[in-house]
N, C-alpha and C. Protein backbone atom coordinates (compact mmCIF):
# COMPACT_ATOMS: atom_id res chain seq x y z
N UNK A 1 -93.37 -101.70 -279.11
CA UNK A 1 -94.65 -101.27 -278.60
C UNK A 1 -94.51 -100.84 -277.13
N UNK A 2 -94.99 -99.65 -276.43
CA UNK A 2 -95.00 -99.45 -275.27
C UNK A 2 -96.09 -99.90 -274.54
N UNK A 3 -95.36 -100.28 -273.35
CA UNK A 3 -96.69 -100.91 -272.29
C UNK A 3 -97.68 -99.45 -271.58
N UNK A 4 -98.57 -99.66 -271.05
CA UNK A 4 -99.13 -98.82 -270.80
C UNK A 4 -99.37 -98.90 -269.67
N UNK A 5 -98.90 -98.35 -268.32
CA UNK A 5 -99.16 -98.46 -266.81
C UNK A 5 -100.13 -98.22 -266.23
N UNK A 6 -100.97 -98.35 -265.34
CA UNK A 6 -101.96 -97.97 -265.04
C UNK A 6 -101.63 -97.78 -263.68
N UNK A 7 -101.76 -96.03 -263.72
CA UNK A 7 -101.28 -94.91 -262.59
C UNK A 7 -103.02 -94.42 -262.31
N UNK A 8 -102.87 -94.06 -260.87
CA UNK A 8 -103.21 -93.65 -260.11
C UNK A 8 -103.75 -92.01 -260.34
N UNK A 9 -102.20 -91.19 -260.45
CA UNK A 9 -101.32 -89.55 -260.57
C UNK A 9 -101.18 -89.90 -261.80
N UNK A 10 -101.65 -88.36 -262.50
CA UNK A 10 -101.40 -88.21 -263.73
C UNK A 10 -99.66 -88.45 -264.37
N UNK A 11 -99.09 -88.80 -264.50
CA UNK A 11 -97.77 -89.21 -265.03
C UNK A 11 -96.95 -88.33 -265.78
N UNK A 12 -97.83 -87.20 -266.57
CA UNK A 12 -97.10 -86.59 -267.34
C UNK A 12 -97.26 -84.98 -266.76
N UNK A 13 -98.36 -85.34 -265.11
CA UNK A 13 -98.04 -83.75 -264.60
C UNK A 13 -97.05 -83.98 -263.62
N UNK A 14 -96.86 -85.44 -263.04
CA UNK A 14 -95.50 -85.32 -262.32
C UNK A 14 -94.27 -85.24 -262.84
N UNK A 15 -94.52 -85.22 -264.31
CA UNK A 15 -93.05 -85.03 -264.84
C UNK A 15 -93.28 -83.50 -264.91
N UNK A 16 -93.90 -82.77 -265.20
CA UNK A 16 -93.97 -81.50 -265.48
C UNK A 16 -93.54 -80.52 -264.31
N UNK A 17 -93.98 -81.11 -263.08
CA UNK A 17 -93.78 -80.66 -261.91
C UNK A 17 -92.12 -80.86 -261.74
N UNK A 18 -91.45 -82.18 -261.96
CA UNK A 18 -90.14 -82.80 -262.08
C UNK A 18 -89.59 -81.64 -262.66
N UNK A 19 -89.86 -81.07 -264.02
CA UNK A 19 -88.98 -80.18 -264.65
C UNK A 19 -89.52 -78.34 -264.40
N UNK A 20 -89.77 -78.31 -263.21
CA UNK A 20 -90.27 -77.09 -262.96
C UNK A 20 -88.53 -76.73 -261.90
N UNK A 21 -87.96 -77.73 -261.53
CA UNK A 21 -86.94 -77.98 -261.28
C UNK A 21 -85.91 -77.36 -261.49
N UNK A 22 -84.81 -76.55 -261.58
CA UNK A 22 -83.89 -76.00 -262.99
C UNK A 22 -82.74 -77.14 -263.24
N UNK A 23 -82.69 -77.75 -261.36
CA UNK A 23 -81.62 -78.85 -261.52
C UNK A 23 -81.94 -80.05 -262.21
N UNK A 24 -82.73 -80.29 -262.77
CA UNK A 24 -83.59 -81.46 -263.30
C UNK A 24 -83.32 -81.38 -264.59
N UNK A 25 -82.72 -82.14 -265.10
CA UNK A 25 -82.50 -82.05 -266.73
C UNK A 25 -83.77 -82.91 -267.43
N UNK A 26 -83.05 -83.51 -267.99
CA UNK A 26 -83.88 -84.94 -268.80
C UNK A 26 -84.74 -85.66 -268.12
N UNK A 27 -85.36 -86.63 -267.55
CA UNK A 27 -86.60 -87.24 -267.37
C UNK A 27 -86.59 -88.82 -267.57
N UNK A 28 -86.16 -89.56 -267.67
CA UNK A 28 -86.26 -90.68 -268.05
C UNK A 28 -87.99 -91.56 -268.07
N UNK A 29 -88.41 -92.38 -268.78
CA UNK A 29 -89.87 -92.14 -269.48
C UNK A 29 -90.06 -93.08 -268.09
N UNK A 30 -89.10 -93.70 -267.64
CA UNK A 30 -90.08 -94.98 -266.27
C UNK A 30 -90.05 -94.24 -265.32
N UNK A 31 -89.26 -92.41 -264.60
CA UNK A 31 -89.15 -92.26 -263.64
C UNK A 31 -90.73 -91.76 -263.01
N UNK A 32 -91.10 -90.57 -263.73
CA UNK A 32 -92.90 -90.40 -263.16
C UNK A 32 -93.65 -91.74 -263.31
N UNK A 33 -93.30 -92.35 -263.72
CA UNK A 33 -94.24 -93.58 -263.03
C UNK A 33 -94.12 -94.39 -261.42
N UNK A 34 -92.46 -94.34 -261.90
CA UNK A 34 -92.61 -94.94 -260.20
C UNK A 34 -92.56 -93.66 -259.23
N UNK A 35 -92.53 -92.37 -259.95
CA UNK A 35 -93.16 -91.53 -258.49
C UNK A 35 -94.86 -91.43 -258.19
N UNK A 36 -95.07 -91.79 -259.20
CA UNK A 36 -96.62 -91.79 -259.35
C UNK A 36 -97.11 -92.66 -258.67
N UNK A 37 -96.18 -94.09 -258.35
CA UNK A 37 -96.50 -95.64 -257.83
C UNK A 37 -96.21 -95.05 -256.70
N UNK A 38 -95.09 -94.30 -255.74
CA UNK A 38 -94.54 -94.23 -254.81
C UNK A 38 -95.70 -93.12 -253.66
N UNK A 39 -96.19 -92.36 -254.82
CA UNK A 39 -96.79 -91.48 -254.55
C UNK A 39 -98.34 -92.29 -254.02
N UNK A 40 -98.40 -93.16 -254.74
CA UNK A 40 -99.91 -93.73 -254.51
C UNK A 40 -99.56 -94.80 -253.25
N UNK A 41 -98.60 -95.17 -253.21
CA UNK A 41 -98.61 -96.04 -251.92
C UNK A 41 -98.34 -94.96 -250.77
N UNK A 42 -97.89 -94.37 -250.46
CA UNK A 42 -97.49 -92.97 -249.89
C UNK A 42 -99.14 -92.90 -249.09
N UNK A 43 -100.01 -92.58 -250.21
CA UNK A 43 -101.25 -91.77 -249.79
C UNK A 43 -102.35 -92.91 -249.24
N UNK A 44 -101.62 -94.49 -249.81
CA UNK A 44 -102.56 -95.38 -249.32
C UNK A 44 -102.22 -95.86 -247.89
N UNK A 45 -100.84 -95.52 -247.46
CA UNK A 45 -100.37 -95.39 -246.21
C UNK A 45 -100.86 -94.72 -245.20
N UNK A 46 -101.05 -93.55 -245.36
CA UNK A 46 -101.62 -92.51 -245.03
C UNK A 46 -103.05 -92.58 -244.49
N UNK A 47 -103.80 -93.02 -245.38
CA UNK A 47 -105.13 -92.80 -245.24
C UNK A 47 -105.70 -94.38 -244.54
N UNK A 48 -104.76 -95.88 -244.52
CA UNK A 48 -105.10 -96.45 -243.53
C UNK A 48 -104.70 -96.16 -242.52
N UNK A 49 -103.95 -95.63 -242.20
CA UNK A 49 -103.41 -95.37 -240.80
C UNK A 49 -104.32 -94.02 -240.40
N UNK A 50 -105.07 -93.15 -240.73
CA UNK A 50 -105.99 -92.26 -240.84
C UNK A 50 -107.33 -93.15 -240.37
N UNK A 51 -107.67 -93.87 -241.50
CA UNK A 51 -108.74 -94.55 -240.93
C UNK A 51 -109.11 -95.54 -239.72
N UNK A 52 -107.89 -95.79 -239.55
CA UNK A 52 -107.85 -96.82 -238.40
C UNK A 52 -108.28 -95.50 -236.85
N UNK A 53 -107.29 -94.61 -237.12
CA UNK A 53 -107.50 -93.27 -236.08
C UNK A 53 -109.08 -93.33 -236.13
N UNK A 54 -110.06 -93.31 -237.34
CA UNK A 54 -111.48 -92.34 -237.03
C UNK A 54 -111.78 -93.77 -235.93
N UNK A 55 -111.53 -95.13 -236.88
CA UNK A 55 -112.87 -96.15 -236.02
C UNK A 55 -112.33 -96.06 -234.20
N UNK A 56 -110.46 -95.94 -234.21
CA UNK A 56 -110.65 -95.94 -232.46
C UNK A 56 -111.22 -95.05 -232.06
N UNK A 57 -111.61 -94.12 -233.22
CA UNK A 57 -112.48 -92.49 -231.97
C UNK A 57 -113.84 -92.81 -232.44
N UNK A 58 -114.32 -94.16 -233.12
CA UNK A 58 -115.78 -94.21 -233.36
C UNK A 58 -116.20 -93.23 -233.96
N UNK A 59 -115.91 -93.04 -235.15
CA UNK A 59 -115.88 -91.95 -235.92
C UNK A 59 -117.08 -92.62 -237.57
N UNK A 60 -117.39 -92.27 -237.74
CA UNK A 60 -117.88 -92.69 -239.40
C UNK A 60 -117.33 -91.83 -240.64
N UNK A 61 -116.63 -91.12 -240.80
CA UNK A 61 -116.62 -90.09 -241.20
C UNK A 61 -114.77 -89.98 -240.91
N UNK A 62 -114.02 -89.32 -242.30
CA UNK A 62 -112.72 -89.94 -242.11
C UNK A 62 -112.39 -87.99 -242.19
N UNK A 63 -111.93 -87.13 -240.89
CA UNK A 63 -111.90 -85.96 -240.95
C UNK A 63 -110.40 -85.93 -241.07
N UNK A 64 -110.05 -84.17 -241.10
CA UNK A 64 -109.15 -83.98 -240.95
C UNK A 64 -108.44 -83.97 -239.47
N UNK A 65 -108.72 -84.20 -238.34
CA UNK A 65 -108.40 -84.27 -237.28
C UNK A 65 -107.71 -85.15 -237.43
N UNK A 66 -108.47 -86.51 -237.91
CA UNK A 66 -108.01 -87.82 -237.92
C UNK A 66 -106.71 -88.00 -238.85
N UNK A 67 -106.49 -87.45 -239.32
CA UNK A 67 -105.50 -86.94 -240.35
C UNK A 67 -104.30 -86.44 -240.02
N UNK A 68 -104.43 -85.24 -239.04
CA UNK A 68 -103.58 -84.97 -238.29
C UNK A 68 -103.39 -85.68 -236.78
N UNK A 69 -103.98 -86.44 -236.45
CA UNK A 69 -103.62 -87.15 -234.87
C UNK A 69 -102.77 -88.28 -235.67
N UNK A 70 -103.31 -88.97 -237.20
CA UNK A 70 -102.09 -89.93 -237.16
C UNK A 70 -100.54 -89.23 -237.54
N UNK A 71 -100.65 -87.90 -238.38
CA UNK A 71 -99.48 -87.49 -238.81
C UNK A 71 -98.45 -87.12 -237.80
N UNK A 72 -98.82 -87.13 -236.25
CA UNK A 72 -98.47 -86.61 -235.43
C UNK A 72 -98.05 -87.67 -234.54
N UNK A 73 -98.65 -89.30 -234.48
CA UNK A 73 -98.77 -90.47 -233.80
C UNK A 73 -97.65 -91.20 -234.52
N UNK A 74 -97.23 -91.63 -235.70
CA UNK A 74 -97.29 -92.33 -236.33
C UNK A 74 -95.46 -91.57 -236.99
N UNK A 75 -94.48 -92.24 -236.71
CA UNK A 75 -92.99 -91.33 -236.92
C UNK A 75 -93.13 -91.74 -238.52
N UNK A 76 -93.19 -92.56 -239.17
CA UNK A 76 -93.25 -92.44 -241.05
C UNK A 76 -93.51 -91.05 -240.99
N UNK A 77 -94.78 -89.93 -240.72
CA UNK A 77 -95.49 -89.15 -240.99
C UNK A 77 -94.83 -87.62 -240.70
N UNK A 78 -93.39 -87.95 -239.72
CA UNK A 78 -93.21 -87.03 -238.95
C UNK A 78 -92.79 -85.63 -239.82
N UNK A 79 -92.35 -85.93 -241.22
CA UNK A 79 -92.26 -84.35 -242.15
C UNK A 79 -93.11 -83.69 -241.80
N UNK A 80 -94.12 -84.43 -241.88
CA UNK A 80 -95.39 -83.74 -242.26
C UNK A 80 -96.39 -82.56 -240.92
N UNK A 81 -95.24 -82.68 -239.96
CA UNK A 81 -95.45 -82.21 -238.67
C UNK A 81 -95.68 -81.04 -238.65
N UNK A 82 -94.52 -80.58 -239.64
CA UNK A 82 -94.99 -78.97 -239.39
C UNK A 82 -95.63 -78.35 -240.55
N UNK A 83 -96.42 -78.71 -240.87
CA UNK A 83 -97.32 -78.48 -242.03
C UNK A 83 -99.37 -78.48 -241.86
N UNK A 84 -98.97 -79.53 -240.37
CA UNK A 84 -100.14 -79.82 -239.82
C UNK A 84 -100.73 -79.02 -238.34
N UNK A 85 -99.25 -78.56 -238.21
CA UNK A 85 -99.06 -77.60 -236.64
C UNK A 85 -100.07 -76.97 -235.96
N UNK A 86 -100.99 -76.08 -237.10
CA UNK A 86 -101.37 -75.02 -237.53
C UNK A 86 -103.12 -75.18 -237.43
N UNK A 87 -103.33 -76.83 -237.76
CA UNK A 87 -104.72 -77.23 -238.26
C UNK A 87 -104.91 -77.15 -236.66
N UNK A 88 -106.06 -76.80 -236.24
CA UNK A 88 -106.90 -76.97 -235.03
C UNK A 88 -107.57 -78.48 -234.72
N UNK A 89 -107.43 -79.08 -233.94
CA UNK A 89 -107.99 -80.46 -233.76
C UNK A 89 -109.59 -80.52 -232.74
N UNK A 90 -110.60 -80.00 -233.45
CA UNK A 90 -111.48 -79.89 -232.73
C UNK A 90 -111.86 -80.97 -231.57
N UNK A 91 -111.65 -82.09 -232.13
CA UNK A 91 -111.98 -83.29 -230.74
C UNK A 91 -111.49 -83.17 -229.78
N UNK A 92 -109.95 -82.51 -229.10
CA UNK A 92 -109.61 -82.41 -227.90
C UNK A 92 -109.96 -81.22 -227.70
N UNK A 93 -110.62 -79.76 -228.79
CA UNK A 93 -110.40 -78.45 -227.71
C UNK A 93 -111.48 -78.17 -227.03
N UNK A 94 -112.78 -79.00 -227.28
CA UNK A 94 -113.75 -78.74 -226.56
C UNK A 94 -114.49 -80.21 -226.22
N UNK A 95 -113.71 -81.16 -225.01
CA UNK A 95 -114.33 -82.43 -225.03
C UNK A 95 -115.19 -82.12 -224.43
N UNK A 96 -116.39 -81.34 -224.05
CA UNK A 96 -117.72 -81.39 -222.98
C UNK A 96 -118.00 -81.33 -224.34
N UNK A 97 -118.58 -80.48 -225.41
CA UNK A 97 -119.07 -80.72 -226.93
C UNK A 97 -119.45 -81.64 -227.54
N UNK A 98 -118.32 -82.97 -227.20
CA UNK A 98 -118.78 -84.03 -228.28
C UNK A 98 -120.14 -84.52 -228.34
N UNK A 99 -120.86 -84.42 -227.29
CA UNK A 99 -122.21 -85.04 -227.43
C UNK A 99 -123.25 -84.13 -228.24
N UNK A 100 -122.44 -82.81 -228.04
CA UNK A 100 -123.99 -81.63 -229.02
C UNK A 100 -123.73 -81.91 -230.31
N UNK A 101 -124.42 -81.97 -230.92
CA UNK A 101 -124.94 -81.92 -232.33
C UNK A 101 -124.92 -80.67 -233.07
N UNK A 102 -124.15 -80.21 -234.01
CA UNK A 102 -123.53 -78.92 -234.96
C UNK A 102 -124.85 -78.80 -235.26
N UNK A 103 -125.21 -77.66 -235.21
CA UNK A 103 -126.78 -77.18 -235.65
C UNK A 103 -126.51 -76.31 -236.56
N UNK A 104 -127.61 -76.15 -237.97
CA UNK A 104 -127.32 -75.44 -239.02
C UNK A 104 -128.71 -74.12 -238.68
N UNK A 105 -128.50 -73.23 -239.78
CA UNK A 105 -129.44 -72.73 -239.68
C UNK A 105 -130.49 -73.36 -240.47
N UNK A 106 -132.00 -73.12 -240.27
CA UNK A 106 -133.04 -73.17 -240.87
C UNK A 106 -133.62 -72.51 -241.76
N UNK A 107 -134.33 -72.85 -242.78
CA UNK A 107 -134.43 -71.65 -243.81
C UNK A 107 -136.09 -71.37 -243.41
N UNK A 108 -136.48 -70.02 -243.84
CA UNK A 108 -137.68 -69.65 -242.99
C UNK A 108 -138.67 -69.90 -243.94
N UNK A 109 -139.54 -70.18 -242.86
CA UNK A 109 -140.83 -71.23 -244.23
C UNK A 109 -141.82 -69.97 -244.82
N UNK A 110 -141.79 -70.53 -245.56
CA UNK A 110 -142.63 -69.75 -246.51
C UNK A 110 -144.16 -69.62 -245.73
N UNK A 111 -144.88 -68.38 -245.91
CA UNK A 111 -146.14 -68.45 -245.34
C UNK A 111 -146.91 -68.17 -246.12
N UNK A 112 -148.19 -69.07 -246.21
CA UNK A 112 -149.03 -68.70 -246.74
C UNK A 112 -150.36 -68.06 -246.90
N UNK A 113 -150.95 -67.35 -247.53
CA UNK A 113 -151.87 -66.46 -247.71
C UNK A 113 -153.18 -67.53 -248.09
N UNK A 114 -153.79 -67.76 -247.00
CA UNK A 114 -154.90 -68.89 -247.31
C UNK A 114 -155.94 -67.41 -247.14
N UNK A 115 -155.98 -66.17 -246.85
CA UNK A 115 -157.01 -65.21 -246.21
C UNK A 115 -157.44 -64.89 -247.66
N UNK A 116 -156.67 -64.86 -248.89
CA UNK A 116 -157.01 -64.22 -250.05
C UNK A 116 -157.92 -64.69 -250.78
């Protein structure tokens, strides 16, 4: 009887991805699982060390800035350097800003014909 793992990552698209490979032969049935495991601790790494970034910037809200200040802070992360190069980090390019409030547009109110 096979056990049944309980993954995170679909298991049978990381194997699929595995054999998109040409050097990749065969597959062995436990290996997408523990990339799937490796993969999920990976991203749970990631995203505390992410979250810890928003609360020191008093943040509520877990952005991509925060995302990239730890990938950039934090040497585990350092592949990921030049992949993030590119993203703009709005919190340092305009610090007089932080206090305004992103304003949307308004949608225009309907008027009504009380004269008729």
């Amino acid at each position: 009887m096979k056990k049944k793992y309980k993954t995170k990552f679909p298991v049978a698209r990381i194997k699929k991805i595995m054999q998109l490979d040409e050097d990749v032969g065969k597959v062995a049935q436990a290996t997408p699982i523990l990339i799937s495991k490796a993969l999920e601790l990976f991203m749970q790494s990631l995203i505390d060390q992410a979250c810890q970034e928003s609360r020191n910037r008093n943040a509520k809200r877990l952005a991509v800035a925060h995302l990239k200040k730890t990938i950039e802070n934090v040497e585990q992360f350092d592949f990921l350097k030049d992949i993030v190069a590119g993203i703009p980090d709005p919190l340092e390019s305009n610090p007089s800003d932080e206090t305004a409030k992103p304003t949307r547009a308004r949608k225009p109110r309907a008027v009504k014909d009380d004269d008729a």
